[in-house]
C-alpha atoms as a PDB file:
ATOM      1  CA  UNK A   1     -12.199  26.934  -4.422  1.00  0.00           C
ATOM      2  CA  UNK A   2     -12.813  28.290  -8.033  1.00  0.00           C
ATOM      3  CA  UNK A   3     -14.790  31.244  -6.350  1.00  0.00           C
ATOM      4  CA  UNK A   4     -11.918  31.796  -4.235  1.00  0.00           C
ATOM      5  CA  UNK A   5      -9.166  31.930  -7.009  1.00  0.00           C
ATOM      6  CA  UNK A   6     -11.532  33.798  -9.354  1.00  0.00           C
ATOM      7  CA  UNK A   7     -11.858  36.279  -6.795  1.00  0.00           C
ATOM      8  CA  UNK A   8      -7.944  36.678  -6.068  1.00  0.00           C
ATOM      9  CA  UNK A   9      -7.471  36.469  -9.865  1.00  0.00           C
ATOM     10  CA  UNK A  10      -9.536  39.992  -9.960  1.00  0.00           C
ATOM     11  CA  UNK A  11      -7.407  41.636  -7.270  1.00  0.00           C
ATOM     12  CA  UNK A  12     -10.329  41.481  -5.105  1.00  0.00           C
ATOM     13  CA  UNK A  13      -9.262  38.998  -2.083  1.00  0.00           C
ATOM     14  CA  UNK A  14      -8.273  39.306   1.117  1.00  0.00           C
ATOM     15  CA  UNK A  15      -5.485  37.714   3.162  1.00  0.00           C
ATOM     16  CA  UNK A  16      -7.945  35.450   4.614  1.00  0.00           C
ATOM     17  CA  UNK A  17      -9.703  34.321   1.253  1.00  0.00           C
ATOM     18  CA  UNK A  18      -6.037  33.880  -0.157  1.00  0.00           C
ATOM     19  CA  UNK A  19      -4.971  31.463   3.167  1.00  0.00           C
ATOM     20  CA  UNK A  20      -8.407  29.511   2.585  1.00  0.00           C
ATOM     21  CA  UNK A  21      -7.062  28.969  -0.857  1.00  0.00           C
ATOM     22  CA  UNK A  22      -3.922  27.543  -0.042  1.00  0.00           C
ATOM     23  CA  UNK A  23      -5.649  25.350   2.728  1.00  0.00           C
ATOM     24  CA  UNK A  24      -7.982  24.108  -0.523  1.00  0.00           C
ATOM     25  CA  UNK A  25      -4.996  23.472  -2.426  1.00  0.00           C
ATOM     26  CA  UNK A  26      -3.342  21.350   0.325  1.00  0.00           C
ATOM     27  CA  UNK A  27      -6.126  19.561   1.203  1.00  0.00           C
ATOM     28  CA  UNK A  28      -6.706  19.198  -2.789  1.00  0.00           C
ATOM     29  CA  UNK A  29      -3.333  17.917  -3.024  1.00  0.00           C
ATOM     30  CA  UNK A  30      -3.294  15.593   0.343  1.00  0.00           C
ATOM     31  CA  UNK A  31      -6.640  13.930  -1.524  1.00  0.00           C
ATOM     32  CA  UNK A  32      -4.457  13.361  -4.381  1.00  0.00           C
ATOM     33  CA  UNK A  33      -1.679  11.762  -2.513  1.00  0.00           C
ATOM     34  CA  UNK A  34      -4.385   9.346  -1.038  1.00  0.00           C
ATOM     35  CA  UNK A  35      -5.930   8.584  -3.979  1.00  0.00           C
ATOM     36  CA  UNK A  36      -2.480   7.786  -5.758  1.00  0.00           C
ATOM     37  CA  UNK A  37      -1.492   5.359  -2.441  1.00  0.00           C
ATOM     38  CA  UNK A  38      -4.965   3.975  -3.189  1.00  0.00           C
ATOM     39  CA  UNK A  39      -4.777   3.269  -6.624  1.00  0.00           C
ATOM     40  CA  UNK A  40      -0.836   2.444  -7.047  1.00  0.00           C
ATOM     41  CA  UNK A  41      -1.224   0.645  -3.731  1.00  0.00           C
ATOM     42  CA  UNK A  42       1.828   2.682  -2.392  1.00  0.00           C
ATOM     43  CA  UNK A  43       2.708   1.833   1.447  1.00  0.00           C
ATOM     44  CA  UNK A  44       2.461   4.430   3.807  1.00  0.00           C
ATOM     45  CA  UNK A  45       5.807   3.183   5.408  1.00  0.00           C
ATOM     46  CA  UNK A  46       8.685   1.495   4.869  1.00  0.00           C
ATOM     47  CA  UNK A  47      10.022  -1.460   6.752  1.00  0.00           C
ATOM     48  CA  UNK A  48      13.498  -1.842   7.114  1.00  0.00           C
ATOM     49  CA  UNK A  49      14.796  -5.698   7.005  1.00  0.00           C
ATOM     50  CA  UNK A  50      18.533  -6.861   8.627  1.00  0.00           C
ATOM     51  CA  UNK A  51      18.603 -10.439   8.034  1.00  0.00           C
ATOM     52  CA  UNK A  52      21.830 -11.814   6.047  1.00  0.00           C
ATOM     53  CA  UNK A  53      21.096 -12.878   2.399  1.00  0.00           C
ATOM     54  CA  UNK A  54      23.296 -15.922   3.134  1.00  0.00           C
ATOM     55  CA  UNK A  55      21.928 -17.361   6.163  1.00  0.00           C
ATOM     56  CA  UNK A  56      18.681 -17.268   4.270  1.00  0.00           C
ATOM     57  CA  UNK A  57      20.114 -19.028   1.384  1.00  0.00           C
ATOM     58  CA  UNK A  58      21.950 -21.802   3.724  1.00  0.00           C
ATOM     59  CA  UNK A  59      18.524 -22.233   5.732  1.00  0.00           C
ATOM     60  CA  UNK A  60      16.462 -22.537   1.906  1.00  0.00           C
ATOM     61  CA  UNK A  61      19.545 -25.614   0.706  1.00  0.00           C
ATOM     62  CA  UNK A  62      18.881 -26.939   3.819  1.00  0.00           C
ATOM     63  CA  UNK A  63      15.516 -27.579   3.097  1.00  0.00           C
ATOM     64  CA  UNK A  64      15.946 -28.166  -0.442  1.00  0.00           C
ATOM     65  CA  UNK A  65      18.392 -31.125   0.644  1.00  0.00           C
ATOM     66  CA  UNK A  66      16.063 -32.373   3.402  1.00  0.00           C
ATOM     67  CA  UNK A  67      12.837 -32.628   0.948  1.00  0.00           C
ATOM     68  CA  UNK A  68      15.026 -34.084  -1.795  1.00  0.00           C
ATOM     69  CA  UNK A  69      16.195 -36.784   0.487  1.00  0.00           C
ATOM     70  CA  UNK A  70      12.540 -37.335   1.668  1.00  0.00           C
ATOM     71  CA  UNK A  71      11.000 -37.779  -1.443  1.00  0.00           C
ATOM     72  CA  UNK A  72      13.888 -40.346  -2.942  1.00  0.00           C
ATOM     73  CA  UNK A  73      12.458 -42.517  -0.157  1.00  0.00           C
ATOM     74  CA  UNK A  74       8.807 -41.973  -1.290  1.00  0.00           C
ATOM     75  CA  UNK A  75       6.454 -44.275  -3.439  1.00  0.00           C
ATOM     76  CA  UNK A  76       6.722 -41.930  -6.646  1.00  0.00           C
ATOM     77  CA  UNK A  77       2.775 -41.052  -6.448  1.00  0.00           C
ATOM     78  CA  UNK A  78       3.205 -39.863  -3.021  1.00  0.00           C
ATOM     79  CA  UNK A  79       6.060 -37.412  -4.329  1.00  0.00           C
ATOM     80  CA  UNK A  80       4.094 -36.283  -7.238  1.00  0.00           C
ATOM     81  CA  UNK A  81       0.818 -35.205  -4.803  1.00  0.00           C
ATOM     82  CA  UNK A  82       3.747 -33.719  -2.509  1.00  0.00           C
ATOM     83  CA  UNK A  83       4.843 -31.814  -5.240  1.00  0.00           C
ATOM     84  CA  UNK A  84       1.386 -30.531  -6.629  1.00  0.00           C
ATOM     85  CA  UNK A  85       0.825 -29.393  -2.867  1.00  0.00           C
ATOM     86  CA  UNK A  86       3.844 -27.542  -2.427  1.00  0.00           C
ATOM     87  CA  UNK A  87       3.188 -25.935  -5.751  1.00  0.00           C
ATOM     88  CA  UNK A  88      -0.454 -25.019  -4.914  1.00  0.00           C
ATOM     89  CA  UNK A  89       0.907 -23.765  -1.604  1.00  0.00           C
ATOM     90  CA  UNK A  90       3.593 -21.677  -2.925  1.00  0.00           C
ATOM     91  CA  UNK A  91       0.731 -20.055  -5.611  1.00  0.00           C
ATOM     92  CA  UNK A  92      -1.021 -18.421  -2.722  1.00  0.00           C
ATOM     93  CA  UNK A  93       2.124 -17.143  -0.411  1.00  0.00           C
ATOM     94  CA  UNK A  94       1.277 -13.544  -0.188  1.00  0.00           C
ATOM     95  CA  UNK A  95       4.683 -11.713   0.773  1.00  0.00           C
ATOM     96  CA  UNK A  96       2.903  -8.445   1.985  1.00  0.00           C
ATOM     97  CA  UNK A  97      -0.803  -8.351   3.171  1.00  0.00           C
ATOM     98  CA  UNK A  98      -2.622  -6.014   0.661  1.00  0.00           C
ATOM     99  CA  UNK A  99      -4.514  -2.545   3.035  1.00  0.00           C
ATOM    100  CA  UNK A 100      -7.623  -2.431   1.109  1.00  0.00           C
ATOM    101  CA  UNK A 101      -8.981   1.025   1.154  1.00  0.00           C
ATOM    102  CA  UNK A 102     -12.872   1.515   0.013  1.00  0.00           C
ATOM    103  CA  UNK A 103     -14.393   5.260  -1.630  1.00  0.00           C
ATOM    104  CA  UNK A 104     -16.239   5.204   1.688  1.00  0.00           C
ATOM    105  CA  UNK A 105     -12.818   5.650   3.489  1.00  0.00           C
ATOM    106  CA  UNK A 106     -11.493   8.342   1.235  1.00  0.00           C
ATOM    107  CA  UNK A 107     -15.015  10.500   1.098  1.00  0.00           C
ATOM    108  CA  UNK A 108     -14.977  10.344   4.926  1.00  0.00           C
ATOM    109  CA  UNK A 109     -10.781  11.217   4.611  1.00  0.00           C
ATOM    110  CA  UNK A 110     -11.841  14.294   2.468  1.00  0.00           C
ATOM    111  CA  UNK A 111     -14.494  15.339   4.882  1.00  0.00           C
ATOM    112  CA  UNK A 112     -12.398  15.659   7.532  1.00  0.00           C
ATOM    113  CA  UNK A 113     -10.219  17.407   5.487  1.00  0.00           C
ATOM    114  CA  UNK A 114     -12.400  20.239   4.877  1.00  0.00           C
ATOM    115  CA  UNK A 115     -13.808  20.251   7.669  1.00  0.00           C
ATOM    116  CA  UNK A 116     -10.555  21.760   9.278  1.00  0.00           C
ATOM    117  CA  UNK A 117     -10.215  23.971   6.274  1.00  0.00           C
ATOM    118  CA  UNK A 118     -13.570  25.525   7.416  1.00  0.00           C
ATOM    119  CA  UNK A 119     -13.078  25.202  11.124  1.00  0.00           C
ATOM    120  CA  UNK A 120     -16.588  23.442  11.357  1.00  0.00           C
END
């Protein structure tokens, strides 16, 4: 790529070495992009969500009310290991399941990558 660009710097390129450097500088940049979705853990797509705030809210005092009732009629020990197992429950509630993406998958990413930049 630096051969390329030192080349076209000089005035001595061709149309074809100046195309090959703008496929290095795409695939350069679409590594980049990877690596940043990698790193800052950015989604590749978005997931579009209809459900009514409220009815969610009414559903969650429902609950609240029915476990509030519940534990009134428990022995008080029985509430408090209730309590510590909702709370160790609620600690590990993942929201979104984490894509975990090893080096191993972006070298082979960047391989393919230039291998369509040089046709091999």
């Amino acid at each position: 790529m630096e051969a390329l660009f030192d080349k076209l710097e000089a005035g001595g390129g061709t149309k074809t070495d100046e195309d090959s450097l703008l496929k290095y500088f795409n695939t350069y940049i679409l590594t980049l992009e990877k690596w940043s979705k990698y790193i800052d853990k950015v989604a590749d797509y978005t997931v579009e969500t209809n459900i009514n705030v409220t009815v969610i809210e009414d559903q969650m005092s429902v609950v609240r009310e029915a476990v509030y009732e519940i534990m009134r009629e428990m022995e008080p020990t029985m509430a408090v290991k209730f309590l510590e197992k909702l709370d160790n429950k609620m600690k590990t509630l993942q929201y979104k399941q984490e894509r975990k993406m090893s080096l191993r998958d972006i070298g082979s990413d960047v391989q393919v990558l230039t291998a369509r930049i040089t046709g091999d």
